[in-house]
Protein backbone atom coordinates (compact mmCIF):
# COMPACT_ATOMS: atom_id res chain seq x y z
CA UNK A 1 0.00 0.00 0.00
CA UNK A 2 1.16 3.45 -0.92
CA UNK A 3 1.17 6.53 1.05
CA UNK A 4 -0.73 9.33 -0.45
CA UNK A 5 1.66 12.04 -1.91
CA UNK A 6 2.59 15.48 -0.13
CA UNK A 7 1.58 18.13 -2.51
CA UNK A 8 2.45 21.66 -2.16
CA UNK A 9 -1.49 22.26 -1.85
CA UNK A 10 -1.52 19.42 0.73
CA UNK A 11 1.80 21.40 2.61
CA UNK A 12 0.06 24.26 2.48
CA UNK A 13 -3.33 23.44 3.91
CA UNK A 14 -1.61 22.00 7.03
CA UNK A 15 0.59 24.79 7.75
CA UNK A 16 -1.89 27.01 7.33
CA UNK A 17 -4.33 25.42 9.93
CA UNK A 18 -1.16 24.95 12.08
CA UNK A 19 -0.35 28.68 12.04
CA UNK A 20 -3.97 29.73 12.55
CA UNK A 21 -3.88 27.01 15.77
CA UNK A 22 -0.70 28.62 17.31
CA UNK A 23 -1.86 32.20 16.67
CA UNK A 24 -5.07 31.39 18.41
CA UNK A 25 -3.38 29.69 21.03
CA UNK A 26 -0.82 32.23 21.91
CA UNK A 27 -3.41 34.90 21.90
CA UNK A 28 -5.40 33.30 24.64
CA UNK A 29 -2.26 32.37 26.61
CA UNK A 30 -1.62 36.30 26.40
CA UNK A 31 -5.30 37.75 26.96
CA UNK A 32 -5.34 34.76 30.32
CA UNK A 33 -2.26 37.00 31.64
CA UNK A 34 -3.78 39.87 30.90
CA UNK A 35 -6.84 39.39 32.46
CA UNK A 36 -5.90 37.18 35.43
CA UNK A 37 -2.96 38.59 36.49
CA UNK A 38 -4.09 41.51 39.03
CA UNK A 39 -2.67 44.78 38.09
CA UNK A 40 -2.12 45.57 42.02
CA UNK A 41 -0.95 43.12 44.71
CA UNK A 42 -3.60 41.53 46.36
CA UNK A 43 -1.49 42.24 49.71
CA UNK A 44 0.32 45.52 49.98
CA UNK A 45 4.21 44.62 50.67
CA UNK A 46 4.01 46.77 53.66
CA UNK A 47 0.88 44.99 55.42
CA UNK A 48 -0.04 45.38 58.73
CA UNK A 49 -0.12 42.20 60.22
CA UNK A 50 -1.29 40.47 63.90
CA UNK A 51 0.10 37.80 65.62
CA UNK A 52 -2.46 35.91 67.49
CA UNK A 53 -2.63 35.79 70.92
CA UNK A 54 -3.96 33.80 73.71
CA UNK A 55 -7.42 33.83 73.74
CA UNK A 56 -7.31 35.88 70.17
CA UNK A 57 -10.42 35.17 67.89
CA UNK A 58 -11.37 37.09 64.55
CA UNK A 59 -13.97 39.31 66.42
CA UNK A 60 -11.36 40.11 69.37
CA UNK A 61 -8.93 40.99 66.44
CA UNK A 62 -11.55 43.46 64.43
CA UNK A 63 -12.51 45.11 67.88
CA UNK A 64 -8.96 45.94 68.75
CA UNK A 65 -7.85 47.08 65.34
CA UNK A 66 -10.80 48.75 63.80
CA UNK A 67 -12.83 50.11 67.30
CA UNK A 68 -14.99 52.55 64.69
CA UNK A 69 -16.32 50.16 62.61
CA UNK A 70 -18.70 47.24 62.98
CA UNK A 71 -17.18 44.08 63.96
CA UNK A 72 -19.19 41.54 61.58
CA UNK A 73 -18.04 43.50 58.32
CA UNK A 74 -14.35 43.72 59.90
CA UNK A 75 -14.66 39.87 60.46
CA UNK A 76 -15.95 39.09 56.82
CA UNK A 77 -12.98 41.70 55.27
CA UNK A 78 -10.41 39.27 57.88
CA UNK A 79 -11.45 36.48 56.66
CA UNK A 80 -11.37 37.77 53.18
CA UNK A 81 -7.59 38.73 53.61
CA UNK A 82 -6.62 35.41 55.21
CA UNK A 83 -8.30 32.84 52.66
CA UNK A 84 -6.38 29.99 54.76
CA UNK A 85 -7.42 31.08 58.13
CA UNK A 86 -9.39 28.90 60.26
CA UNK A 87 -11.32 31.00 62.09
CA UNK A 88 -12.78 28.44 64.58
CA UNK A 89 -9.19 27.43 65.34
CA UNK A 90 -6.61 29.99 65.20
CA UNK A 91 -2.84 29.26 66.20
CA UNK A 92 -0.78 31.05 68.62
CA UNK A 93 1.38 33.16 66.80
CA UNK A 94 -0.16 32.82 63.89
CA UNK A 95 -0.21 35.68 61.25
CA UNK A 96 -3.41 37.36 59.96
CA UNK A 97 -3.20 39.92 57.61
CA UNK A 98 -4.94 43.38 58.31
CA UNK A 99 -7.29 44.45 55.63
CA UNK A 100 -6.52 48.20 54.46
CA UNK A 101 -8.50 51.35 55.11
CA UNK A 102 -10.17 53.00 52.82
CA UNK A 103 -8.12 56.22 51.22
CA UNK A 104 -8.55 58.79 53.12
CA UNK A 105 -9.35 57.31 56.48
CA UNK A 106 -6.65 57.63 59.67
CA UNK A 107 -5.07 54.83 60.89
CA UNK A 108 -6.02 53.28 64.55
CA UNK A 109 -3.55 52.71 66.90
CA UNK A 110 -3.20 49.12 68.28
CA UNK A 111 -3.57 48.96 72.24
């Protein structure tokens, strides 16, 4: 049995469907970066962060650090910043990352 011939139409059928593949490819490899890739840290490199305590729990932790504000949305921005955070169980000396203020607001000082 023979194999069919390779024709220059043939040859250039295939690369053109390979080229159009790779393009394609490539330019949703590109756009995925583009879109994906978050255009500002998701931490600041100059986070505040608290290292838990005896007795610490998330609500003890948005009372101290954020007095003005109501605990239950300080909890749910915690546990926002800190993905991996158990709250039932946290760890002495554990980190948990400080959500930001808003621009414009003043800092609280810790006790």
């Amino acid at each position: 049995m023979s194999r069919p011939a390779v024709t220059p139409p043939r040859l250039a059928a295939g690369l053109a469907s390979f080229l159009a593949f790779a393009t394609l490819f490539f330019a949703l490899a590109w756009l995925a970066t583009q879109v994906l890739a978050p255009s500002e840290p998701l931490v600041a490199p100059a986070a505040r962060v608290h290292v838990v305590e005896r007795y610490d729990t998330l609500w003890k932790i948005a009372r101290r650090y954020y007095p003005d504000r109501d605990p239950r949305e300080v909890v749910w921005a915690l546990r926002q910043a800190n993905p991996g955070v158990d709250p039932g169980s946290l760890r002495l000396e554990q980190e948990v990352i400080l959500p930001g203020r808003r621009p414009g607001e003043e800092e609280v000082s810790t006790r």
